[in-house]
PDB file of N, CA and C in Angstrom:
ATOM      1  N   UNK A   1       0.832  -1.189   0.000  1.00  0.00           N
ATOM      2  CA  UNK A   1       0.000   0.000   0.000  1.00  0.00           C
ATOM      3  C   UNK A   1       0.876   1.252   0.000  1.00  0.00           C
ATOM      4  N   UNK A   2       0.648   2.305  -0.503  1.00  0.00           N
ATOM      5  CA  UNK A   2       1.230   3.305  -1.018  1.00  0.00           C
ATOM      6  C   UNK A   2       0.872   4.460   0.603  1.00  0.00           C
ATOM      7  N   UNK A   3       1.871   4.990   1.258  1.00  0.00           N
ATOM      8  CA  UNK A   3       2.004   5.749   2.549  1.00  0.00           C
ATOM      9  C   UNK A   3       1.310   6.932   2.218  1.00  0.00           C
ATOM     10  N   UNK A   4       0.861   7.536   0.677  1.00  0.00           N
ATOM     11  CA  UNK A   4       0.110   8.603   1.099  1.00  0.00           C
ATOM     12  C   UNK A   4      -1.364   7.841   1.061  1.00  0.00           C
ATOM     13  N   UNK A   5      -1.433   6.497   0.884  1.00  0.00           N
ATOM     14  CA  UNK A   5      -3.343   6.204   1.271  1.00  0.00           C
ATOM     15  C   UNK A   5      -3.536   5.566   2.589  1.00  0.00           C
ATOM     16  N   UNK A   6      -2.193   5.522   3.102  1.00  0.00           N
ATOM     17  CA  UNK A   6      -2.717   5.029   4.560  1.00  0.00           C
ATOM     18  C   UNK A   6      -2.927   6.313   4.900  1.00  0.00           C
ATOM     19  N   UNK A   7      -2.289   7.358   4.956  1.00  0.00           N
ATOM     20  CA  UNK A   7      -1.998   8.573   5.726  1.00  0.00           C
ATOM     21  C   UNK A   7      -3.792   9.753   5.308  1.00  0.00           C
ATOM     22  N   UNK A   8      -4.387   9.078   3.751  1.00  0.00           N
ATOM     23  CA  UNK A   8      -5.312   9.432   3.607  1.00  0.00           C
ATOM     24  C   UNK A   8      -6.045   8.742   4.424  1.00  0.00           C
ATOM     25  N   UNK A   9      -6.089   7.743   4.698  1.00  0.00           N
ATOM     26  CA  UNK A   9      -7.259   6.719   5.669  1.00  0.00           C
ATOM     27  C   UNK A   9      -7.300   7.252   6.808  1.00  0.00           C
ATOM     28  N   UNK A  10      -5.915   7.712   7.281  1.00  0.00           N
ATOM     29  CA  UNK A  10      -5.972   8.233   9.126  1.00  0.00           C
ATOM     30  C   UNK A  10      -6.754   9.492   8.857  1.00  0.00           C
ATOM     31  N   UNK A  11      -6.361  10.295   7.856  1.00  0.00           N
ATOM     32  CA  UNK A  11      -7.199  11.586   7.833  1.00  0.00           C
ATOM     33  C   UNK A  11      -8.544  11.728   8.125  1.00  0.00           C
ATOM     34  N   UNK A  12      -9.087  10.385   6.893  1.00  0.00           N
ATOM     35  CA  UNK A  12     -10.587  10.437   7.342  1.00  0.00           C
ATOM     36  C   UNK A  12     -11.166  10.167   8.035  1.00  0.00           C
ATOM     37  N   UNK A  13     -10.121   9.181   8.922  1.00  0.00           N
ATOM     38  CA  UNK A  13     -11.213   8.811  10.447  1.00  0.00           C
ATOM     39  C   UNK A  13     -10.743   9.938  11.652  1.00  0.00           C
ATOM     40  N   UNK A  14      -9.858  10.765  11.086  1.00  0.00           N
ATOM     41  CA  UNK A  14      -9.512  11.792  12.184  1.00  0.00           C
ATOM     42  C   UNK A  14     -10.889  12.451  12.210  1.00  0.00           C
ATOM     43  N   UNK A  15     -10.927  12.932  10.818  1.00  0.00           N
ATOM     44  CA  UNK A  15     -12.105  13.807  10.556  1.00  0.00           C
ATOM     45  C   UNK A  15     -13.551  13.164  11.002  1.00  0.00           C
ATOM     46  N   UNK A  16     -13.896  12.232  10.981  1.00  0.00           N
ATOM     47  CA  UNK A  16     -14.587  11.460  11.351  1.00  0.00           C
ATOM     48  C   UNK A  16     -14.741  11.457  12.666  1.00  0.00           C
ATOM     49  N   UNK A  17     -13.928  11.557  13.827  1.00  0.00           N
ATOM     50  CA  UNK A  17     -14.235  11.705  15.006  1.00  0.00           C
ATOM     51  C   UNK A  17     -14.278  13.233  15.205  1.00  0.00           C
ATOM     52  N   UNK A  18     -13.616  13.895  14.914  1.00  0.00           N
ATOM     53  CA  UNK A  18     -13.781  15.395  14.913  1.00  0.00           C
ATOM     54  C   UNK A  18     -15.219  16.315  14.634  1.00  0.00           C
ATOM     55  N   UNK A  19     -15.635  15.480  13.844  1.00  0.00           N
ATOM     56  CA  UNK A  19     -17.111  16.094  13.551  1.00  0.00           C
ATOM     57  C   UNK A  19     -18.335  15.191  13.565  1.00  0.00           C
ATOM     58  N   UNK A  20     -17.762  14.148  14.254  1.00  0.00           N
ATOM     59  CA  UNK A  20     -19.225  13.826  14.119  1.00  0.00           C
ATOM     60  C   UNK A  20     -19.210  12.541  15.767  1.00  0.00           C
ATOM     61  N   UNK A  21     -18.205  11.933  16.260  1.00  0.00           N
ATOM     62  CA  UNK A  21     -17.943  11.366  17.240  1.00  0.00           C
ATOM     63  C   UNK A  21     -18.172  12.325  18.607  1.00  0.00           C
ATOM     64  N   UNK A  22     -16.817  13.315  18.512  1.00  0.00           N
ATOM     65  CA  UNK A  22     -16.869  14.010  19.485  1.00  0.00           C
ATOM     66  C   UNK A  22     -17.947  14.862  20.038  1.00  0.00           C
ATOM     67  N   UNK A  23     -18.308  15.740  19.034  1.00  0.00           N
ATOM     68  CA  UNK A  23     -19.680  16.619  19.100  1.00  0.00           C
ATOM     69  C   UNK A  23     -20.709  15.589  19.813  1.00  0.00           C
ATOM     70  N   UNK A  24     -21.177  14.567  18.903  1.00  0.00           N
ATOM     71  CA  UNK A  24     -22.241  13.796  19.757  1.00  0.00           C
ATOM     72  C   UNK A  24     -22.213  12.780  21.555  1.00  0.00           C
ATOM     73  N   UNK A  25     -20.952  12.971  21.404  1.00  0.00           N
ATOM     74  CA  UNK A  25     -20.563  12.313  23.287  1.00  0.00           C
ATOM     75  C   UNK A  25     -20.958  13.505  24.109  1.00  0.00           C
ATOM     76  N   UNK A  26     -20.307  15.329  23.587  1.00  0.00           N
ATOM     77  CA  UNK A  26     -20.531  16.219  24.446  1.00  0.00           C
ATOM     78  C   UNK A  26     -21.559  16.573  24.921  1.00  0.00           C
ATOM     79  N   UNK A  27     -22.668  16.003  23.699  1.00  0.00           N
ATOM     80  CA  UNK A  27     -24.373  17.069  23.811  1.00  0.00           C
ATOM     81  C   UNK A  27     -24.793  15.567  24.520  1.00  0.00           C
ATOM     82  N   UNK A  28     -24.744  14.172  24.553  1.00  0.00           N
ATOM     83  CA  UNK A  28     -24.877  13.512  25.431  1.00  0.00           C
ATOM     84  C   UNK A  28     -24.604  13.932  26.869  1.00  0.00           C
ATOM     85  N   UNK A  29     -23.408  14.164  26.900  1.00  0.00           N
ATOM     86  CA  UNK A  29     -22.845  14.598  28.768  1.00  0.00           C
ATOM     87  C   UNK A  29     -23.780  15.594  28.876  1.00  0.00           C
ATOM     88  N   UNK A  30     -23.770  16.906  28.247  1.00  0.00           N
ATOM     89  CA  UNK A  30     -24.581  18.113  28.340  1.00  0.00           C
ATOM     90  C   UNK A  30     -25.785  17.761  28.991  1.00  0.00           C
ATOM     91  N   UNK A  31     -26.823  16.557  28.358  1.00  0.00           N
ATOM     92  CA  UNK A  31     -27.966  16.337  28.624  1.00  0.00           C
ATOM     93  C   UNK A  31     -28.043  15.445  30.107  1.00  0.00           C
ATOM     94  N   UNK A  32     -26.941  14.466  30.797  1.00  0.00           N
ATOM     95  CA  UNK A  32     -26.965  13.979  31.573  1.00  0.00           C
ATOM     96  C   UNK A  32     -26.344  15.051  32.695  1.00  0.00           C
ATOM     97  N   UNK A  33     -25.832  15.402  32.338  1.00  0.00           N
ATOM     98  CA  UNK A  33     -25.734  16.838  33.761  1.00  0.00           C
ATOM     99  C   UNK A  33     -27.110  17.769  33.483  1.00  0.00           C
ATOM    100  N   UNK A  34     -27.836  18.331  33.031  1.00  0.00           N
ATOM    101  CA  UNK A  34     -29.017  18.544  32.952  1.00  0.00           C
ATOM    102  C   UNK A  34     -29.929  17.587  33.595  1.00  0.00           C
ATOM    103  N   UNK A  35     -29.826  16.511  33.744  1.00  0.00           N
ATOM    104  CA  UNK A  35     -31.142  15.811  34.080  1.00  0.00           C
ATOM    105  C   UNK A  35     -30.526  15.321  35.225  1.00  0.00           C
ATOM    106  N   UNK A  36     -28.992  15.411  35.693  1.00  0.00           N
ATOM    107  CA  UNK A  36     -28.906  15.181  36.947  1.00  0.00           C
ATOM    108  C   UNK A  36     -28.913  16.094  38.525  1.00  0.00           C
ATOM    109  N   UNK A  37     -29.116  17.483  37.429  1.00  0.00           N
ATOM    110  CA  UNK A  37     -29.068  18.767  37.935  1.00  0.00           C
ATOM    111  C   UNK A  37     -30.938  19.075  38.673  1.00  0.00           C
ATOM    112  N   UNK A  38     -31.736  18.263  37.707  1.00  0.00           N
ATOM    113  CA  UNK A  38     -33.054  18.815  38.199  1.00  0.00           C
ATOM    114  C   UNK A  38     -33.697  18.843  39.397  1.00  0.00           C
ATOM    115  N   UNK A  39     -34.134  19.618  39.810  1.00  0.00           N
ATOM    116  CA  UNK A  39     -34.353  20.358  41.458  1.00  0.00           C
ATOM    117  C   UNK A  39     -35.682  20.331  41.299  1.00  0.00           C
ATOM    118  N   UNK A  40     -37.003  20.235  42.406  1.00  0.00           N
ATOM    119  CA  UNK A  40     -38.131  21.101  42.990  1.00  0.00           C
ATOM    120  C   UNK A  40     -38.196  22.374  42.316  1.00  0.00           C
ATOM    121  N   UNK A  41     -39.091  22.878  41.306  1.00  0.00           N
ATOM    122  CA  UNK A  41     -39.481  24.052  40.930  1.00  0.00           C
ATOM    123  C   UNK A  41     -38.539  24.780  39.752  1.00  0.00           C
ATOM    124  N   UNK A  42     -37.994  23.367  39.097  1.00  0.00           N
ATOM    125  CA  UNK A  42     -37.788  24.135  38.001  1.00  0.00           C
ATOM    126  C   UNK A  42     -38.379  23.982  37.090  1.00  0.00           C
ATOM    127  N   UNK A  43     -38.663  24.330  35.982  1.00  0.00           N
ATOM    128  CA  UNK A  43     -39.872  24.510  34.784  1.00  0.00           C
ATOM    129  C   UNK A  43     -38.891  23.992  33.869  1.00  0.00           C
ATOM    130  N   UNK A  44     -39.752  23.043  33.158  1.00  0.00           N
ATOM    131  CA  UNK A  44     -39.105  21.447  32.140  1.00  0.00           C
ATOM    132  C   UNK A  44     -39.765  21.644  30.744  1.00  0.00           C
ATOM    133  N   UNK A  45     -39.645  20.989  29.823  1.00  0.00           N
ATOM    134  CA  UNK A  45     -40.145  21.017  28.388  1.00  0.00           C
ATOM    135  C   UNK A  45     -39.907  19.334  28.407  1.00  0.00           C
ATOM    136  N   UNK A  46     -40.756  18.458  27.913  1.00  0.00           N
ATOM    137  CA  UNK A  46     -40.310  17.544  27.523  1.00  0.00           C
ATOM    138  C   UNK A  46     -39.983  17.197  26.602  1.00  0.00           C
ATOM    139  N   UNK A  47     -39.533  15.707  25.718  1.00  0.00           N
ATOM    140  CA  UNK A  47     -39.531  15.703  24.718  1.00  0.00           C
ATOM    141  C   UNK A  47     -40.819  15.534  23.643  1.00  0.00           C
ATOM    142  N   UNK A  48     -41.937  15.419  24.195  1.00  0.00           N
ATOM    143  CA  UNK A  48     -42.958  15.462  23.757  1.00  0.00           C
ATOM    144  C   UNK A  48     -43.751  16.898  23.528  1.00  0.00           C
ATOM    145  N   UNK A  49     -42.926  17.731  24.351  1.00  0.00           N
ATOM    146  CA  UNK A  49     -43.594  18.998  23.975  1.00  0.00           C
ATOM    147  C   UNK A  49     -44.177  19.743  25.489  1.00  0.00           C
ATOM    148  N   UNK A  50     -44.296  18.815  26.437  1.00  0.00           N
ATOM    149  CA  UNK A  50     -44.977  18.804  27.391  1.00  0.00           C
ATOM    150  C   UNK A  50     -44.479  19.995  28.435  1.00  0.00           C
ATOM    151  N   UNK A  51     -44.894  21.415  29.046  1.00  0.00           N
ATOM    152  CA  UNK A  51     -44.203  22.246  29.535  1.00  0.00           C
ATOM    153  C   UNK A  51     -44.675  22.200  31.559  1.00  0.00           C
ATOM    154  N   UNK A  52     -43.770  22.079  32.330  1.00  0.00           N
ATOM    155  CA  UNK A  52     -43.967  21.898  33.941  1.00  0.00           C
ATOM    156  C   UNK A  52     -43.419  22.124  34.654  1.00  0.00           C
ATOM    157  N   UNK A  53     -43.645  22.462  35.814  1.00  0.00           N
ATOM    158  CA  UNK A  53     -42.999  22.887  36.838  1.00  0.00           C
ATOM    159  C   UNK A  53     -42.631  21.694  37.421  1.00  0.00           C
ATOM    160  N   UNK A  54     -41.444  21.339  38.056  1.00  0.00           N
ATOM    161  CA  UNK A  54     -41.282  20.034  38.999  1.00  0.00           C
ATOM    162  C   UNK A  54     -41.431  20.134  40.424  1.00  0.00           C
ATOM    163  N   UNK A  55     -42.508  19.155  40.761  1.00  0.00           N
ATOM    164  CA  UNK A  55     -42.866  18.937  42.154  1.00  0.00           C
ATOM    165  C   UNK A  55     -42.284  17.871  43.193  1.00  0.00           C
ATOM    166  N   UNK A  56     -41.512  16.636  41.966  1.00  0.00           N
ATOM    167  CA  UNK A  56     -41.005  15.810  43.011  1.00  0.00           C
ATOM    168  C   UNK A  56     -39.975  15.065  42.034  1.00  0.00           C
ATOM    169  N   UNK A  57     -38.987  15.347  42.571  1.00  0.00           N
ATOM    170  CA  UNK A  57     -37.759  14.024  42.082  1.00  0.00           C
ATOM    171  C   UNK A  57     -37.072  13.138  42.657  1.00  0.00           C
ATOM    172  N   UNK A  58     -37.291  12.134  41.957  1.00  0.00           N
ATOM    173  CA  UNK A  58     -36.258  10.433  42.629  1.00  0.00           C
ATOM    174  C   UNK A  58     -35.496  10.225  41.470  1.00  0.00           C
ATOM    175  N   UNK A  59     -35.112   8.901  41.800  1.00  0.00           N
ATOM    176  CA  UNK A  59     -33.552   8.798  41.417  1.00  0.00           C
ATOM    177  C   UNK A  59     -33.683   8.900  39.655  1.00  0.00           C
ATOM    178  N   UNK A  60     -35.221   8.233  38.972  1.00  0.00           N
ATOM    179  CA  UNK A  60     -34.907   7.947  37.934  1.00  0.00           C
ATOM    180  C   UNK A  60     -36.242   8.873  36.895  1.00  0.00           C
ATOM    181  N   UNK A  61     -37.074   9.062  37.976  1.00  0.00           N
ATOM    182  CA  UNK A  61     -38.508   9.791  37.631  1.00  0.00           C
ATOM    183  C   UNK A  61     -38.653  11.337  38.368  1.00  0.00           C
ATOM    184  N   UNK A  62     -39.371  11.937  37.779  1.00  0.00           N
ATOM    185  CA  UNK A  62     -39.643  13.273  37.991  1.00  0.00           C
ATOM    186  C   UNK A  62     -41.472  13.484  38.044  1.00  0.00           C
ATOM    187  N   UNK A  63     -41.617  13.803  38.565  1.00  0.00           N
ATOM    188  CA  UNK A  63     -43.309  14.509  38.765  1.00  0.00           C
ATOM    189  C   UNK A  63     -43.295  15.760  38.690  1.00  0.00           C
ATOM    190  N   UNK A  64     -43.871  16.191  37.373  1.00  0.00           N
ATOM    191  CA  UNK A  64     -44.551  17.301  36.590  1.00  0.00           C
ATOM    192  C   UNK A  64     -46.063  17.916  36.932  1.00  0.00           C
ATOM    193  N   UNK A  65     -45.901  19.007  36.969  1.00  0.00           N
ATOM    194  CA  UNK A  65     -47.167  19.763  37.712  1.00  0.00           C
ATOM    195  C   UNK A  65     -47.655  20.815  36.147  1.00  0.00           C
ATOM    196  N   UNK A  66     -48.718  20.516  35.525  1.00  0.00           N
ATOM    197  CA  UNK A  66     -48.741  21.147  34.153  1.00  0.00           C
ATOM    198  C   UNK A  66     -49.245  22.309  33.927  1.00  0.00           C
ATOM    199  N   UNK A  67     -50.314  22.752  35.080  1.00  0.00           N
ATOM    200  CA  UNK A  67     -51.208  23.627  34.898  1.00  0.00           C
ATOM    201  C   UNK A  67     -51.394  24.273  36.151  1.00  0.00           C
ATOM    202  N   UNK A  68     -52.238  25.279  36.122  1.00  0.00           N
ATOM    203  CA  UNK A  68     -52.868  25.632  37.537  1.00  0.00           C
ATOM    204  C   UNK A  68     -54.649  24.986  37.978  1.00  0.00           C
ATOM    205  N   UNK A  69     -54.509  23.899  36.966  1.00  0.00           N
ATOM    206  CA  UNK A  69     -55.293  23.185  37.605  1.00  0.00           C
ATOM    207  C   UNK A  69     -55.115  22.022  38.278  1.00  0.00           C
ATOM    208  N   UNK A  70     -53.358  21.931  39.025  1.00  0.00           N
ATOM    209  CA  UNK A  70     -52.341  20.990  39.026  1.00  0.00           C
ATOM    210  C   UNK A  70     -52.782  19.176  38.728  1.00  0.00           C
ATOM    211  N   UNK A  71     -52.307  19.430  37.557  1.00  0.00           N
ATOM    212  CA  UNK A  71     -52.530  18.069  37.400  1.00  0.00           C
ATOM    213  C   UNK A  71     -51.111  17.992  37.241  1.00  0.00           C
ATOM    214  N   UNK A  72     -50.692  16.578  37.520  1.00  0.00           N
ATOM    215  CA  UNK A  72     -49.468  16.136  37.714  1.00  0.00           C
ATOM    216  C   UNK A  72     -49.141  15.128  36.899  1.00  0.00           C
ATOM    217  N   UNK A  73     -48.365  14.926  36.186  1.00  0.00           N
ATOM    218  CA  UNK A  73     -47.930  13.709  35.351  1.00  0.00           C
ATOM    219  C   UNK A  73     -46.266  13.147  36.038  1.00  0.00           C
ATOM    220  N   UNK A  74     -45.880  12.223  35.683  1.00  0.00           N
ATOM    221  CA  UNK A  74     -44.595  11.433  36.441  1.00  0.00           C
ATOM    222  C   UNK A  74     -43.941  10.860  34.654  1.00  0.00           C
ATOM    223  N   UNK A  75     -42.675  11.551  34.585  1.00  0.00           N
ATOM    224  CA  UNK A  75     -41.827  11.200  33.465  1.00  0.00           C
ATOM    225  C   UNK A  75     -40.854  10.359  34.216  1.00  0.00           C
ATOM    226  N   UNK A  76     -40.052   9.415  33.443  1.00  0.00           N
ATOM    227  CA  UNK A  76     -38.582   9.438  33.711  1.00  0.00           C
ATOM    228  C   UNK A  76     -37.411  10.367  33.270  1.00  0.00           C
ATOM    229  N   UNK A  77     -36.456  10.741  33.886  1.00  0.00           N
ATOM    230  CA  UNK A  77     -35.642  12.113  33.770  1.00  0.00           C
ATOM    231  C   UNK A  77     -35.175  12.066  32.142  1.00  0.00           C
ATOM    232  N   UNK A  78     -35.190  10.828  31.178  1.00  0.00           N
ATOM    233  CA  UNK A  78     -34.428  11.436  30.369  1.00  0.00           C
ATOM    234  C   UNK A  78     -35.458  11.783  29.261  1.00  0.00           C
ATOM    235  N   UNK A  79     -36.980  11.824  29.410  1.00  0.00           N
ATOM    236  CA  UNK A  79     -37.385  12.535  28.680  1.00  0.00           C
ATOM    237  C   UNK A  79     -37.674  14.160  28.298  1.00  0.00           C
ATOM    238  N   UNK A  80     -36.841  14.377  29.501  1.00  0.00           N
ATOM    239  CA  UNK A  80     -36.672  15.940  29.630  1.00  0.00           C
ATOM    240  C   UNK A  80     -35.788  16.495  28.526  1.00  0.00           C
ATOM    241  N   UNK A  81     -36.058  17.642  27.901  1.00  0.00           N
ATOM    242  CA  UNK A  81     -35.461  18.012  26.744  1.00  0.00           C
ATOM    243  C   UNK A  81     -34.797  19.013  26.782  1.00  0.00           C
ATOM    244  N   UNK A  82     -35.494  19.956  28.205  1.00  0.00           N
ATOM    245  CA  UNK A  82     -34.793  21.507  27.875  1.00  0.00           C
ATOM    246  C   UNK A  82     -35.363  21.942  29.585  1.00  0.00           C
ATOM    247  N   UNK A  83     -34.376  22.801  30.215  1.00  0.00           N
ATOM    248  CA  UNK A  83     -34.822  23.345  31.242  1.00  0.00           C
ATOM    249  C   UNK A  83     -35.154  24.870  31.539  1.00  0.00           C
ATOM    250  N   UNK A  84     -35.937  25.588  31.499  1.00  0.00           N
ATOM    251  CA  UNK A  84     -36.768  26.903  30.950  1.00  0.00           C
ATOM    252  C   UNK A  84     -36.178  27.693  32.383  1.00  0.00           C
ATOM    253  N   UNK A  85     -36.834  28.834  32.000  1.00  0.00           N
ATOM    254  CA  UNK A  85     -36.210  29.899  33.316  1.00  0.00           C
ATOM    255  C   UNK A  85     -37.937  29.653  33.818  1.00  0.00           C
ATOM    256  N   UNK A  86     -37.864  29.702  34.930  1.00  0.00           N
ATOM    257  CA  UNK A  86     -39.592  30.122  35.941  1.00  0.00           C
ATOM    258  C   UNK A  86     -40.015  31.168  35.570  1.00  0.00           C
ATOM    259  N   UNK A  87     -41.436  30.626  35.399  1.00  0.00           N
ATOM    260  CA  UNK A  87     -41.563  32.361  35.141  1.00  0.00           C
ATOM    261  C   UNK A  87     -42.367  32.557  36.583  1.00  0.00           C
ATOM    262  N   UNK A  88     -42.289  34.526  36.140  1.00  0.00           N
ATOM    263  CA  UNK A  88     -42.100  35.384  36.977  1.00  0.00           C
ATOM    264  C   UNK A  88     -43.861  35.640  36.894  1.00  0.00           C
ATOM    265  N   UNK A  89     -43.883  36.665  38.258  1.00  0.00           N
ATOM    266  CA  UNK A  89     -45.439  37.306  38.072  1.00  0.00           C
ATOM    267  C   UNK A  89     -45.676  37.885  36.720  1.00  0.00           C
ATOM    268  N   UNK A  90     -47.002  37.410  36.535  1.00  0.00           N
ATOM    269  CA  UNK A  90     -47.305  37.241  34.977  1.00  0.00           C
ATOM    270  C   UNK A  90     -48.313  38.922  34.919  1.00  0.00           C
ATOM    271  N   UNK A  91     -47.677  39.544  33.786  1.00  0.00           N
ATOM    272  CA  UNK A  91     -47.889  41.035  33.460  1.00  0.00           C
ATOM    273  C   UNK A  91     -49.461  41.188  33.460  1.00  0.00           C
ATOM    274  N   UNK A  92     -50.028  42.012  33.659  1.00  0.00           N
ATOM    275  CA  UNK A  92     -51.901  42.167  33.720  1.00  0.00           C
ATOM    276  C   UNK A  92     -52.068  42.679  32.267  1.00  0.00           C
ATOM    277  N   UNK A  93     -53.165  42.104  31.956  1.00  0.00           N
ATOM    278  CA  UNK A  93     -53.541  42.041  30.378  1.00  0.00           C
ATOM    279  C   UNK A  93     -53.601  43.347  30.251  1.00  0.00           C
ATOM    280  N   UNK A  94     -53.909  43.925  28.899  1.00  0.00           N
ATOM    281  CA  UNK A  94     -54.196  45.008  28.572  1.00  0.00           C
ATOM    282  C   UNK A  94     -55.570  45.358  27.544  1.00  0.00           C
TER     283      UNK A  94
END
């Protein structure tokens, strides 16, 4: 085999982990410190779309509070998708 096609082969699997290996391990970790981070009263998105305040967490499930007519639903943590800021006292209509 000719040393510039091995040296092409290493290239492409360099490149290969560079853009497409590495990136996807980080936004993995990203998401498991996120879901190991979740606390009492922080406001969740699921992956379904689903938007809540959290009322109770264990080791592997979370209980979601959806409305102010509290109804409560119970996910497991990794369907959580995104963690929102709380909101604040809500502005009087106009």
């Amino acid at each position: 085999m000719d040393p510039s096609m091995i040296l092409m082969l290493v290239l492409m699997f360099a490149m290969l982990y560079f853009f497409m290996i590495r990136p996807e391990n980080k936004r993995k970790k990203e998401a498991q410190s996120l879901r190991d981070s979740l606390k009492v009263g922080d406001v969740v998105t699921t992956i379904g779309g689903i938007v809540g305040t959290i009322c109770k967490v264990s080791e592997s499930t979370i209980v979601v509070e959806t409305s102010a007519d509290r109804v409560r639903m119970e996910f497991t943590k990794w369907a959580v998708s995104s963690k929102n800021v709380p909101p604040t006292e809500e502005s009087p209509a106009k």
